[in-house]
C-alpha atoms as a PDB file:
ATOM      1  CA  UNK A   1      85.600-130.384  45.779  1.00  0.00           C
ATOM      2  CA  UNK A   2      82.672-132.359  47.882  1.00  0.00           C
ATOM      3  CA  UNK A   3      81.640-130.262  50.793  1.00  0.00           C
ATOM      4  CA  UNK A   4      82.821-132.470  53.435  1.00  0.00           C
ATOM      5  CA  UNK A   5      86.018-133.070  52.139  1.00  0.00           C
ATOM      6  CA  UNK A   6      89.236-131.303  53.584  1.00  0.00           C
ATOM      7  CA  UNK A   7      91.851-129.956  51.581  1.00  0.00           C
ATOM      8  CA  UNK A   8      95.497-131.549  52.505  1.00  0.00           C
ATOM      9  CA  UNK A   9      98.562-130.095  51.965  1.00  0.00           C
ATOM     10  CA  UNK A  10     100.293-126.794  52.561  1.00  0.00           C
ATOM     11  CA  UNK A  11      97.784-123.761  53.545  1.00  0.00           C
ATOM     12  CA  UNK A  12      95.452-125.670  55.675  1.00  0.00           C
ATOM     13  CA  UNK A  13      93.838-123.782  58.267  1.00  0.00           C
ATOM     14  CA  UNK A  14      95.277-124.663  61.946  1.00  0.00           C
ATOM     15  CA  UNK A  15      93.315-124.782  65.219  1.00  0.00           C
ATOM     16  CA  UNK A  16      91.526-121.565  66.143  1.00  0.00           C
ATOM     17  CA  UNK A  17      93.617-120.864  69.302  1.00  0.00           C
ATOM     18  CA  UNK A  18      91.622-119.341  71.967  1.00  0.00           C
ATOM     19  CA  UNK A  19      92.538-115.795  73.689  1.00  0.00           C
ATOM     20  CA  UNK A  20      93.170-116.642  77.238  1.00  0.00           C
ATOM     21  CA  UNK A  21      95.710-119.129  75.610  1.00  0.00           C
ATOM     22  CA  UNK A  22      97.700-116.317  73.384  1.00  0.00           C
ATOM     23  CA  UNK A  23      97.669-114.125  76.260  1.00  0.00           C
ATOM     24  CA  UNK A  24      98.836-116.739  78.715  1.00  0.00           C
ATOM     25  CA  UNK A  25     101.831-117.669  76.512  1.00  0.00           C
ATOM     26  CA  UNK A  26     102.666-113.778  75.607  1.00  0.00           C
ATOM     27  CA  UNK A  27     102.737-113.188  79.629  1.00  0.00           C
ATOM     28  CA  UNK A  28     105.016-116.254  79.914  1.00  0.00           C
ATOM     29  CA  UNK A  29     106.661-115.203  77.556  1.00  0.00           C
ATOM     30  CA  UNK A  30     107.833-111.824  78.606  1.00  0.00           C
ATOM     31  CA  UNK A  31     107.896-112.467  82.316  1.00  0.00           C
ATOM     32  CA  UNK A  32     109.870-116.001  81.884  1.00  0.00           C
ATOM     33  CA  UNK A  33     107.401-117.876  83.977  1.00  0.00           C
ATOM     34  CA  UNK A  34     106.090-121.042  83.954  1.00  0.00           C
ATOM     35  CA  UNK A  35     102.156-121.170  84.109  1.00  0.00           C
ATOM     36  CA  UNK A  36      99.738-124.098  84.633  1.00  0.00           C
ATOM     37  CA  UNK A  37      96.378-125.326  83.970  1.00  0.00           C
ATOM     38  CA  UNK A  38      94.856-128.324  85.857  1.00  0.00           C
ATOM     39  CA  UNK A  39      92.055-130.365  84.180  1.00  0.00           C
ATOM     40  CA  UNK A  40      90.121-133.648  86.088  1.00  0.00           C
ATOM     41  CA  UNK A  41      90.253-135.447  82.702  1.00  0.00           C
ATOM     42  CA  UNK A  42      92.923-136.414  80.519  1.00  0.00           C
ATOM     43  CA  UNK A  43      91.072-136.078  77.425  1.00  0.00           C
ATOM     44  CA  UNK A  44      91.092-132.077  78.121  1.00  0.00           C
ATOM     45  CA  UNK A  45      94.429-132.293  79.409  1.00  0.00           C
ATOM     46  CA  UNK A  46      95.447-133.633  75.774  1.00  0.00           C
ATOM     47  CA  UNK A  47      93.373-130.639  73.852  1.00  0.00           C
ATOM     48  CA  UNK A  48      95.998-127.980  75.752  1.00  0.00           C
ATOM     49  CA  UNK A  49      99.112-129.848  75.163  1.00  0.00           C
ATOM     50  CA  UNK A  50      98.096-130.193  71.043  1.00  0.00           C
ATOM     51  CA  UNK A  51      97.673-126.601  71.022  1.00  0.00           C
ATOM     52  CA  UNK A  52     100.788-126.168  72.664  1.00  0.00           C
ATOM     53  CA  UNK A  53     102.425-128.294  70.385  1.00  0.00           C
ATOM     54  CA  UNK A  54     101.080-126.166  66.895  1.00  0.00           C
ATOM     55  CA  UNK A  55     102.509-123.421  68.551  1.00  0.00           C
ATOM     56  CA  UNK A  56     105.514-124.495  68.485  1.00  0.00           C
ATOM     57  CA  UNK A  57     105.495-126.134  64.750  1.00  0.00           C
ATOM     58  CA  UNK A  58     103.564-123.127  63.176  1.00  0.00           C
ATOM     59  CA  UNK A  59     105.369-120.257  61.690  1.00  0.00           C
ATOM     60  CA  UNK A  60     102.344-117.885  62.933  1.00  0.00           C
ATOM     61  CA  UNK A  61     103.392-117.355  66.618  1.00  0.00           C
ATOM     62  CA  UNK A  62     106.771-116.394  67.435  1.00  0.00           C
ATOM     63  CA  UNK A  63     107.195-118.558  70.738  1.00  0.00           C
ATOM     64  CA  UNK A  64     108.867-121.892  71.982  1.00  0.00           C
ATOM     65  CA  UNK A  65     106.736-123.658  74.600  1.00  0.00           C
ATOM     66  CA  UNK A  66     107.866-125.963  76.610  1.00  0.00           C
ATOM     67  CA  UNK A  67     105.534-128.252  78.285  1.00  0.00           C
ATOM     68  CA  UNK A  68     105.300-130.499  81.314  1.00  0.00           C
ATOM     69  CA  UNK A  69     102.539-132.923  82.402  1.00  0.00           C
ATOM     70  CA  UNK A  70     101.658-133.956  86.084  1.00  0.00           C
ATOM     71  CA  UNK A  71      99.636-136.212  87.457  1.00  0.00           C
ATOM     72  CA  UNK A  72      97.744-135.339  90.631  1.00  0.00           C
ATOM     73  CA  UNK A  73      95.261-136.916  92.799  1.00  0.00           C
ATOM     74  CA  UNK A  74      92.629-133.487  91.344  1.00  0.00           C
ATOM     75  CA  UNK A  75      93.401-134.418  87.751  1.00  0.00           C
ATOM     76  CA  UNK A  76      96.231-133.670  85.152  1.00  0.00           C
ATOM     77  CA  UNK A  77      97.886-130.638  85.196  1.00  0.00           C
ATOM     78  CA  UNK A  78      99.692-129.283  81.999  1.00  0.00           C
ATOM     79  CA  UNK A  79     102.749-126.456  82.621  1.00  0.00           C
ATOM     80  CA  UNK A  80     104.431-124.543  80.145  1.00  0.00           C
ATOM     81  CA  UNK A  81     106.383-122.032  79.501  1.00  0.00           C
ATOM     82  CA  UNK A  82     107.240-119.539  76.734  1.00  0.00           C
ATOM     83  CA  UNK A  83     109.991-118.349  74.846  1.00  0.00           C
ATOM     84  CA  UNK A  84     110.230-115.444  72.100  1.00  0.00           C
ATOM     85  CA  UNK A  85     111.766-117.008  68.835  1.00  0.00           C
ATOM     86  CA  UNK A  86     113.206-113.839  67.922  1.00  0.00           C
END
């Protein structure tokens, strides 16, 4: 397989998640909170919410997150909240 080709199909790797992210969602998680994160453009607004959303498809992370978008006169704010799947 060409270097610069992707493999498709089951086993593909998934989007390196960062650490503030996994902790923020464990807190949520066990405290039942909602948390935020505000961003001035959209386009980084979308990066969080796509992350949120392989959480909740991948069989990796035990969580549910739920997710809410605002829009704000300081930018877009993205708020979720965890759940334990277990």
């Amino acid at each position: 397989m060409p270097e610069n080709e992707v493999p498709t199909g089951r086993g593909r790797p998934g989007p390196c998640l960062p650490t503030w992210l996994l902790e923020s969602i464990s807190t949520s998680a066990k405290k039942g909170v909602w948390l935020s994160a505000k961003f001035e453009t959209p386009e980084k607004a979308e990066e969080l919410a796509k992350l949120l959303q392989y959480v909740n498809r991948s069989a990796r992370f035990p969580y549910h997150v739920s997710t809410r978008r605002e829009e704000t006169e300081e930018g877009t704010r993205i708020l979720f909240k965890a759940a334990n799947n277990g």
